[in-house]
N, C-alpha and C. Protein backbone atom coordinates (compact mmCIF):
# COMPACT_ATOMS: atom_id res chain seq x y z
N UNK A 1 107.72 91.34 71.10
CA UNK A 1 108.15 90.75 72.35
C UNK A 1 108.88 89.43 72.08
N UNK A 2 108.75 89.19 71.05
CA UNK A 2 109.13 87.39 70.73
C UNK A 2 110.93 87.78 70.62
N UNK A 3 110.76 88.57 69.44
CA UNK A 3 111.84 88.95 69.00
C UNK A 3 113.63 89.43 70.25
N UNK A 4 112.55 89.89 71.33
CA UNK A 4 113.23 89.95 72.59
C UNK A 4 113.39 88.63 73.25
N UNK A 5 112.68 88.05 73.48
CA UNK A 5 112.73 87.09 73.84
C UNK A 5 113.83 86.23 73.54
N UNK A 6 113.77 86.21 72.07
CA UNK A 6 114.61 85.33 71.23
C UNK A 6 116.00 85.61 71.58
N UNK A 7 116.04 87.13 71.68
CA UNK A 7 117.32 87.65 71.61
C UNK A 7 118.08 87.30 72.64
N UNK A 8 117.51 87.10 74.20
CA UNK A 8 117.66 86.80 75.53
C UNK A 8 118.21 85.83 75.27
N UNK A 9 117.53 84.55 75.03
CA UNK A 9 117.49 83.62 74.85
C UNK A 9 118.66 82.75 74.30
N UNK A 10 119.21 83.40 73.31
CA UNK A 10 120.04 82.76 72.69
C UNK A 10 121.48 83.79 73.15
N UNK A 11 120.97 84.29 74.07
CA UNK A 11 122.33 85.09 74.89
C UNK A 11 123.03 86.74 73.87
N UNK A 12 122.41 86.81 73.35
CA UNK A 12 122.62 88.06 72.09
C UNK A 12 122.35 88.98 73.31
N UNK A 13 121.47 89.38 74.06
CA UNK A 13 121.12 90.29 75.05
C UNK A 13 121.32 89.74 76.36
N UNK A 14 121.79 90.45 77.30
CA UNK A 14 122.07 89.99 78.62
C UNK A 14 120.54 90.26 79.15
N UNK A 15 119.59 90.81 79.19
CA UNK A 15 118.25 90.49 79.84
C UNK A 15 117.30 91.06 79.11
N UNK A 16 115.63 91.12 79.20
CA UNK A 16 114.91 90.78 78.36
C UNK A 16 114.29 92.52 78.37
N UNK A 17 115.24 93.40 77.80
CA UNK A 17 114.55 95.05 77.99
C UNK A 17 114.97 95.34 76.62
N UNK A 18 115.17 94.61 75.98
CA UNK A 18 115.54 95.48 74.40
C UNK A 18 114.01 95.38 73.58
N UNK A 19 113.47 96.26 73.31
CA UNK A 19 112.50 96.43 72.38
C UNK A 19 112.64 97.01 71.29
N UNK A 20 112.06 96.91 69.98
CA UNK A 20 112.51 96.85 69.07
C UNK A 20 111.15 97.63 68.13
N UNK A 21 109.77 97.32 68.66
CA UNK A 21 108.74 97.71 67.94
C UNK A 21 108.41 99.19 68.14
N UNK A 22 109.24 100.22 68.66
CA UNK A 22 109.22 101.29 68.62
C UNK A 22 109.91 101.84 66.84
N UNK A 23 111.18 101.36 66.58
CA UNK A 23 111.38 101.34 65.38
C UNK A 23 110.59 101.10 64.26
N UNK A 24 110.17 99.49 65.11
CA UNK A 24 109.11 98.95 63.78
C UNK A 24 107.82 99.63 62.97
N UNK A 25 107.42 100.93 64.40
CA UNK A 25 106.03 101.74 64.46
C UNK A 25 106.80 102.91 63.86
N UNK A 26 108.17 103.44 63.86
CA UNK A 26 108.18 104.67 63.28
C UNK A 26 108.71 104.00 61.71
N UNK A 27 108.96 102.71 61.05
CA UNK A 27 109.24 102.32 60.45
C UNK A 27 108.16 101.22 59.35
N UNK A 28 107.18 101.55 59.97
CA UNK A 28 105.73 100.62 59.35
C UNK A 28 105.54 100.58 57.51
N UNK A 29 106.05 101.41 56.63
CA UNK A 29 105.89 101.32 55.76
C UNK A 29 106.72 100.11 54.97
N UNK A 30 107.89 101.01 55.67
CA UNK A 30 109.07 99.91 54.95
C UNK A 30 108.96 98.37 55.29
N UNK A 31 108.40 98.73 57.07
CA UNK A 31 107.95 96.93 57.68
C UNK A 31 107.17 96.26 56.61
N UNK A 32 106.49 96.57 56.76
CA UNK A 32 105.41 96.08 56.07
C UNK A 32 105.77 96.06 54.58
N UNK A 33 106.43 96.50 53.89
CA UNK A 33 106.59 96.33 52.31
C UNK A 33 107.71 95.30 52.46
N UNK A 34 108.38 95.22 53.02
CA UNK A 34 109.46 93.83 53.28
C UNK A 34 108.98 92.61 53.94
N UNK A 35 107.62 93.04 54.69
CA UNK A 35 107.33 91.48 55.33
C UNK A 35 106.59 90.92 53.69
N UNK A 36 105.73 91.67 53.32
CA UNK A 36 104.84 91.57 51.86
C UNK A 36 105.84 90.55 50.50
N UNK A 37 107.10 91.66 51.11
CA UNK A 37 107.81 91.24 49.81
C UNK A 37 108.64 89.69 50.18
N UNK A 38 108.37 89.00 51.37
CA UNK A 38 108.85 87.86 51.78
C UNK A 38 107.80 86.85 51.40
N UNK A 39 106.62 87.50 51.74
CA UNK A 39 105.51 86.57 51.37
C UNK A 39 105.37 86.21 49.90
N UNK A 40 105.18 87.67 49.37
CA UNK A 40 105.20 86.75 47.42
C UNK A 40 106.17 86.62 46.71
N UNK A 41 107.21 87.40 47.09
CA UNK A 41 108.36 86.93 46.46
C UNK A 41 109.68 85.81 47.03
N UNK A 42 109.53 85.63 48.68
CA UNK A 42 110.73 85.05 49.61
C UNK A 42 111.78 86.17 49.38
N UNK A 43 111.59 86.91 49.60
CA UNK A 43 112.65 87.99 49.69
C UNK A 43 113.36 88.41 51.00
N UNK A 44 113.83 87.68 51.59
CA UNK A 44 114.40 87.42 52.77
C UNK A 44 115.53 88.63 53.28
N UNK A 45 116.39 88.04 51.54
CA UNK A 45 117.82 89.24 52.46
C UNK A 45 117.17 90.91 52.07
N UNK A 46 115.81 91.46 51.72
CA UNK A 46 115.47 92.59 51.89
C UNK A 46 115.20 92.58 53.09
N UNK A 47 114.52 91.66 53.41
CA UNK A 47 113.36 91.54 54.77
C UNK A 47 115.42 91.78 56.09
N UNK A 48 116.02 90.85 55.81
CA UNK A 48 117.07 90.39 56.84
C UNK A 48 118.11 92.35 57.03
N UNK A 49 118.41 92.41 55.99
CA UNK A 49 118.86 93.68 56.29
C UNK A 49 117.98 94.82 56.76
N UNK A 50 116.49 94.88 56.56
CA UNK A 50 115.38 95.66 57.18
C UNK A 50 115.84 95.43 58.45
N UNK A 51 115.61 94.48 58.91
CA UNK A 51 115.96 93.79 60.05
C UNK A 51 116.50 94.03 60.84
N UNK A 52 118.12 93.86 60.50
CA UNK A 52 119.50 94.06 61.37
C UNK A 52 119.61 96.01 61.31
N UNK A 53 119.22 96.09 60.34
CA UNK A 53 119.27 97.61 60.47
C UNK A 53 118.35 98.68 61.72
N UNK A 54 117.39 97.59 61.94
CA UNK A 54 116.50 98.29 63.01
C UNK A 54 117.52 97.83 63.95
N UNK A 55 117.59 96.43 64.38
CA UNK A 55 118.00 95.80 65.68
C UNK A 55 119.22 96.82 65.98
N UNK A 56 119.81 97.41 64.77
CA UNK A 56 121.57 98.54 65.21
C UNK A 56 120.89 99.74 65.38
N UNK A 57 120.07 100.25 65.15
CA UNK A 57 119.04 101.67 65.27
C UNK A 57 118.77 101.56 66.93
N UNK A 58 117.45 100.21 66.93
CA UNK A 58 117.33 100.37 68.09
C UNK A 58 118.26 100.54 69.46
N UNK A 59 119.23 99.30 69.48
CA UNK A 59 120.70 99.47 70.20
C UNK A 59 121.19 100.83 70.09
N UNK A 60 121.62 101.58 69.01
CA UNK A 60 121.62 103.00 69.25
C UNK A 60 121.64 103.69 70.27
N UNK A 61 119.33 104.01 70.06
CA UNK A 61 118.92 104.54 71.04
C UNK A 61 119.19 104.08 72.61
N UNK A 62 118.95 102.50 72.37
CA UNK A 62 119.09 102.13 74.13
C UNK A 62 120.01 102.56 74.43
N UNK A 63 121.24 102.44 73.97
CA UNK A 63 122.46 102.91 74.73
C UNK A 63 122.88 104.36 75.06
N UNK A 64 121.97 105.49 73.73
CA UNK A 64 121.88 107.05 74.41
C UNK A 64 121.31 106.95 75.67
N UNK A 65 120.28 106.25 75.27
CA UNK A 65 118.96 106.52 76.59
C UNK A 65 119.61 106.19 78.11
N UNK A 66 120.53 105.11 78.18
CA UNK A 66 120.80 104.78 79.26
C UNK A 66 122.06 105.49 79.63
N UNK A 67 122.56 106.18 78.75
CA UNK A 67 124.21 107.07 78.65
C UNK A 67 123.30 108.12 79.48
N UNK A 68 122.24 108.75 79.23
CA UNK A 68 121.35 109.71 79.31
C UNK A 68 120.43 110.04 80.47
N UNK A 69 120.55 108.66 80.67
CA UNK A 69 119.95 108.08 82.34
C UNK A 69 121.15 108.55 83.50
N UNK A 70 122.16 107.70 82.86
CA UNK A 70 123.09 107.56 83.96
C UNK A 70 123.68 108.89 84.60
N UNK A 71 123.85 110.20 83.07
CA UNK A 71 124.07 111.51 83.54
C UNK A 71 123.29 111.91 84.17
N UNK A 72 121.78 112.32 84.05
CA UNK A 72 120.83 112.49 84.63
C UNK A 72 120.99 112.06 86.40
N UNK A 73 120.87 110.51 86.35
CA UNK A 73 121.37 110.28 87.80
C UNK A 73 122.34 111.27 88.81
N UNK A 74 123.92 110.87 87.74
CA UNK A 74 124.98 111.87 88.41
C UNK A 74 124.44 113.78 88.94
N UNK A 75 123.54 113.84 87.88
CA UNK A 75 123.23 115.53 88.18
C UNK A 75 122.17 115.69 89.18
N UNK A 76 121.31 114.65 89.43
CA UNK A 76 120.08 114.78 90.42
C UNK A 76 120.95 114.51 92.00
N UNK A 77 122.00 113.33 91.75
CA UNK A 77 123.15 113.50 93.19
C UNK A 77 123.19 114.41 93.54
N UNK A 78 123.87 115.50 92.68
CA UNK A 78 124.06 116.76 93.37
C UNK A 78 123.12 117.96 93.74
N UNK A 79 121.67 117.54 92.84
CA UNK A 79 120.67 118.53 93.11
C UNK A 79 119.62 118.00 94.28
N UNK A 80 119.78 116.76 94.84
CA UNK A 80 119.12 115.96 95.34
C UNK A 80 119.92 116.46 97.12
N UNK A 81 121.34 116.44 96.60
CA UNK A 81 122.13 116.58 98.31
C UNK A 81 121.90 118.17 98.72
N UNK A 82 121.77 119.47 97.35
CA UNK A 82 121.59 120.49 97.79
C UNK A 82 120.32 120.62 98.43
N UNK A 83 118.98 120.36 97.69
CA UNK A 83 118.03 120.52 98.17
C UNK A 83 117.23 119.84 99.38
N UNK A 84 117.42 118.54 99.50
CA UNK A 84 117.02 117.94 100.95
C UNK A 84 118.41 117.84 102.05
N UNK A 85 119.41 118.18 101.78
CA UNK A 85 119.90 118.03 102.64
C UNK A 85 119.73 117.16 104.17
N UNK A 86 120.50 115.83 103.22
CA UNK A 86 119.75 115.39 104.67
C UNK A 86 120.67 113.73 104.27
N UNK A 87 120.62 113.50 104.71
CA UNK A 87 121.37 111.90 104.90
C UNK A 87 121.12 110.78 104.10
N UNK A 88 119.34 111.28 103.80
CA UNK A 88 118.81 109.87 103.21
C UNK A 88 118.63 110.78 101.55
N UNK A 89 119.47 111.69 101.01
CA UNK A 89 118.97 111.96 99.92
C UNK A 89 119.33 110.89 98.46
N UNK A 90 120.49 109.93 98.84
CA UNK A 90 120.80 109.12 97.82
C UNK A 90 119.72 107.76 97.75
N UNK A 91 118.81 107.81 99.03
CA UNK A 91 117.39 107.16 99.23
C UNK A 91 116.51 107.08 98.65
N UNK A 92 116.16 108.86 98.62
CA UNK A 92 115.37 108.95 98.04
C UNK A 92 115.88 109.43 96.65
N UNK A 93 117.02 109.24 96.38
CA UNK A 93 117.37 109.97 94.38
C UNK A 93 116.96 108.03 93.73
N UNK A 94 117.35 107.24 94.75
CA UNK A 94 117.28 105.75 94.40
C UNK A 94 116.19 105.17 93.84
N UNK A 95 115.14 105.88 95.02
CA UNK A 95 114.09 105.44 95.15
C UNK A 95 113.39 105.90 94.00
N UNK A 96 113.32 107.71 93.24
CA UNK A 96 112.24 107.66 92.33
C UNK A 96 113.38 106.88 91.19
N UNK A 97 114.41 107.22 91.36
CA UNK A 97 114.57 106.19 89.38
C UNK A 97 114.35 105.31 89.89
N UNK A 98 114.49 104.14 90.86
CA UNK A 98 113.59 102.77 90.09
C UNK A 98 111.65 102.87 90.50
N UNK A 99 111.37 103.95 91.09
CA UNK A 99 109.57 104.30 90.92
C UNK A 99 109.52 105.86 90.40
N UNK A 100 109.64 105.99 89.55
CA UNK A 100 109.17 107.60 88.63
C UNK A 100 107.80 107.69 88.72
N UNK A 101 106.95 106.60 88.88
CA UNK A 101 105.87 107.28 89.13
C UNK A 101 105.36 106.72 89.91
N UNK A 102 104.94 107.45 91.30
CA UNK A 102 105.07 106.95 92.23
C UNK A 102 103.81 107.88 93.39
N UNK A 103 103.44 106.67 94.63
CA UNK A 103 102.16 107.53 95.11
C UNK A 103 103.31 108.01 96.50
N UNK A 104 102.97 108.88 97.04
CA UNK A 104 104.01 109.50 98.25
C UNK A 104 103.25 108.23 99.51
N UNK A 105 102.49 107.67 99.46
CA UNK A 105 102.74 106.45 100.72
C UNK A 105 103.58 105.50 100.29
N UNK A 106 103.77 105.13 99.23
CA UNK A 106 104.69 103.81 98.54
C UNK A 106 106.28 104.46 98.92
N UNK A 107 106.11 105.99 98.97
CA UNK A 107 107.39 106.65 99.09
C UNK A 107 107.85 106.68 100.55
N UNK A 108 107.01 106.61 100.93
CA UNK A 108 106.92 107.18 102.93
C UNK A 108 107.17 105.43 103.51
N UNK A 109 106.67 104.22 102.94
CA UNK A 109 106.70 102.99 103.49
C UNK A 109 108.06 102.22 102.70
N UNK A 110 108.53 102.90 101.60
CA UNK A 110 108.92 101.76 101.32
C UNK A 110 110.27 102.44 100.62
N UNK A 111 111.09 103.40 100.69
CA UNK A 111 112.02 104.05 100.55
C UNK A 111 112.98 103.74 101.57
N UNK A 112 112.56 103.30 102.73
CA UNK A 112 113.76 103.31 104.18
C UNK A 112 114.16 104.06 104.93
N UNK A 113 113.33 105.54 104.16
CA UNK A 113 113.70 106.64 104.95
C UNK A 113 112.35 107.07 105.93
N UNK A 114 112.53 107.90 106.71
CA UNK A 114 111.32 108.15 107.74
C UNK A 114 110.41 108.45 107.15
N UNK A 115 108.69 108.11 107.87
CA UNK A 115 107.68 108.44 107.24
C UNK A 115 107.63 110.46 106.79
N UNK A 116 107.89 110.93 108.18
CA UNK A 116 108.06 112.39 107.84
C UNK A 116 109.01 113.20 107.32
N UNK A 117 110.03 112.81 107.45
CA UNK A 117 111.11 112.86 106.24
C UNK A 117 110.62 112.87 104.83
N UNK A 118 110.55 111.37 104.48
CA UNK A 118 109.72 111.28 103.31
C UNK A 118 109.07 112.32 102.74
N UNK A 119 108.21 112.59 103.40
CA UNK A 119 106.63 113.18 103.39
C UNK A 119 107.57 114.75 103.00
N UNK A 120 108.36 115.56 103.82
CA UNK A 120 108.77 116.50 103.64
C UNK A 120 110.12 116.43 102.40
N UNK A 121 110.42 115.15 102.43
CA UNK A 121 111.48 115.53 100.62
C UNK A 121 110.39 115.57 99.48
N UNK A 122 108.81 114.89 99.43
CA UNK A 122 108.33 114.91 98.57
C UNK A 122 107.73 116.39 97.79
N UNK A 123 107.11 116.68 99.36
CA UNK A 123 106.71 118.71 99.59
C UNK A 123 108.23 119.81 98.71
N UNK A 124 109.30 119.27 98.83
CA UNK A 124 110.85 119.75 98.75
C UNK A 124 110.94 119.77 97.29
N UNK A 125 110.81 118.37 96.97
CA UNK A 125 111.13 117.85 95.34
C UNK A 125 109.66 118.45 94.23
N UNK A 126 108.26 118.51 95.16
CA UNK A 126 107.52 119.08 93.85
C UNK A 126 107.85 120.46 93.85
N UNK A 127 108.32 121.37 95.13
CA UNK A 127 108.30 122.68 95.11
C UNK A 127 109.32 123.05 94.08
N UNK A 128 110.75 122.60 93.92
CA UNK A 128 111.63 122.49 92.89
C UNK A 128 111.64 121.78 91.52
N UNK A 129 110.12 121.93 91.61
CA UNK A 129 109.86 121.01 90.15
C UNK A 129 110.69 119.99 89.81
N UNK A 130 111.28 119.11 90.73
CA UNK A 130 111.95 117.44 89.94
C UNK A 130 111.02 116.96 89.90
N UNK A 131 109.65 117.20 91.14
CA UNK A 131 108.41 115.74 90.76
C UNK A 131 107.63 116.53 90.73
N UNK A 132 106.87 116.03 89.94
CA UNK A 132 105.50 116.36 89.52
C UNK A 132 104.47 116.21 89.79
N UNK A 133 103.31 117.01 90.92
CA UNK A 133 101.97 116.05 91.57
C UNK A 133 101.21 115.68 89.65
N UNK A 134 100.68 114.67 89.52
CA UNK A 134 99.69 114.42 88.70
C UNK A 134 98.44 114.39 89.27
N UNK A 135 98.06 114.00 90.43
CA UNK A 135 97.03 113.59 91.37
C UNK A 135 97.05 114.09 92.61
N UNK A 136 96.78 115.16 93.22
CA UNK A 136 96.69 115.30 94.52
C UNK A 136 96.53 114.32 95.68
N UNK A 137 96.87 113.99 96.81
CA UNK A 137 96.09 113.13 97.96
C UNK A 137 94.86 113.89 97.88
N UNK A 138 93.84 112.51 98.41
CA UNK A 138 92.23 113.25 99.04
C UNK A 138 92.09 112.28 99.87
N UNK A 139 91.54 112.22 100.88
CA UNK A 139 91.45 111.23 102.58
C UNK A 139 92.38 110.52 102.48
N UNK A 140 91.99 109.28 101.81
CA UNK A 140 93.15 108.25 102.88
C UNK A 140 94.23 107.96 100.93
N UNK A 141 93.20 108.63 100.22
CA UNK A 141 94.38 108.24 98.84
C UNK A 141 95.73 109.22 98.66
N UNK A 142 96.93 108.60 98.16
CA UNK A 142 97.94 109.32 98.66
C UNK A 142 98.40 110.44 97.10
N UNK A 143 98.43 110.69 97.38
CA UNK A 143 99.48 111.84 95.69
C UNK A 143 100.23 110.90 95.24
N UNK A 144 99.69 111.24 93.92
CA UNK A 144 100.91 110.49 92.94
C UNK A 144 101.28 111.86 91.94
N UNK A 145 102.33 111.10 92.17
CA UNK A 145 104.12 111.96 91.58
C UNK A 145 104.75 110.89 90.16
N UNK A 146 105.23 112.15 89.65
CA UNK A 146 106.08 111.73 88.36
C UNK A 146 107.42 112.50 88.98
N UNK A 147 108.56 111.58 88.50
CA UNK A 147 109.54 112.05 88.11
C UNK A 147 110.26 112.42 86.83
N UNK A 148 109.80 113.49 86.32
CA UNK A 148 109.32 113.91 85.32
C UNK A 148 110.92 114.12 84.43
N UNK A 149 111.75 114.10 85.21
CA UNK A 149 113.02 114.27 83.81
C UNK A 149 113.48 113.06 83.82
N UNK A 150 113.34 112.02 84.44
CA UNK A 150 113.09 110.43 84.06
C UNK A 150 112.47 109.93 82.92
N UNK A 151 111.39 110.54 83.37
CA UNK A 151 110.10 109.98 82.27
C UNK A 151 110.17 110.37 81.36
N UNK A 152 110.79 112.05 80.81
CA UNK A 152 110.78 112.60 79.62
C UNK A 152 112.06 111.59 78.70
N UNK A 153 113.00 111.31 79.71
CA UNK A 153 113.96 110.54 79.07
C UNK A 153 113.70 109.06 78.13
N UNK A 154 113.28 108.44 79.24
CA UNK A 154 112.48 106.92 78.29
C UNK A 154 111.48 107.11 77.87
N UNK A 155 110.36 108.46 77.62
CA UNK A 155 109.20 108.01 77.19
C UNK A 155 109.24 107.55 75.29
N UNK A 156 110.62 108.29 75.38
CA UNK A 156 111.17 108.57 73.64
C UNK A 156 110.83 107.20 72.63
């Protein structure tokens, strides 16, 4: 997190979402034999190219992921206007990418679109498998939903 931070910070990244310790975890051997080899030997430019080589790895991925997002978006537009048909479907395509996982009252109050509306794109979207119940409603607790080709996208 520092390492993000830093990066923000000194303006290298326009805001603070680049993470880096996903690399570092599929990369732990080599981490770790270059942080080792800084400690007893000062071996820096091993450690510095370890380094920059993740930070261009990671950038990589972010930028598939979000290339990957953005198509995704464009294709749910059009599967989003066939299947609810309805006025508020760029509402609700809005609404699960920035909440993928999400309870259907947070969806019904706070989307902009009608409570029963809502309620019936959610019934719409699990029947066509885009969302996913994880949790049923029971009395007054509401269903929670994944938006599951979201999630498969960043969980990477």
């Amino acid at each position: 997190m520092l390492i993000t931070l830093m990066l923000w910070d000194s303006g290298v990244i326009a805001a603070p979402h680049f993470y880096i310790s996903g690399y570092l975890e599929e990369n732990k051997d080599r981490y770790i034999d270059s942080m080792r080899s800084v400690y007893k030997n000062s071996n820096w430019t091993d450690w510095c190219a370890f380094f920059m080589e993740a930070l261009e790895q990671q950038a990589i991925r972010n930028f598939n992921t979000a290339d990957h997002v953005q198509n995704l978006y464009e294709d749910m537009k059009i599967k989003f206007r066939d299947i609810l048909a309805s006025k508020w479907n760029i509402n609700a395509l809005d609404f699960v990418f920035t909440n993928p996982i999400l309870r259907n009252s947070k969806f019904t109050k706070s989307s902009g679109i009608p409570a029963s509306t809502a309620a019936r794109f959610t019934r719409l979207l699990v029947k066509q498998e885009i969302l996913n119940e994880i949790q049923p409603g029971s009395g007054r607790r509401s269903g929670l939903y994944t938006f599951e080709p979201l999630v498969r996208l960043v969980r990477v």
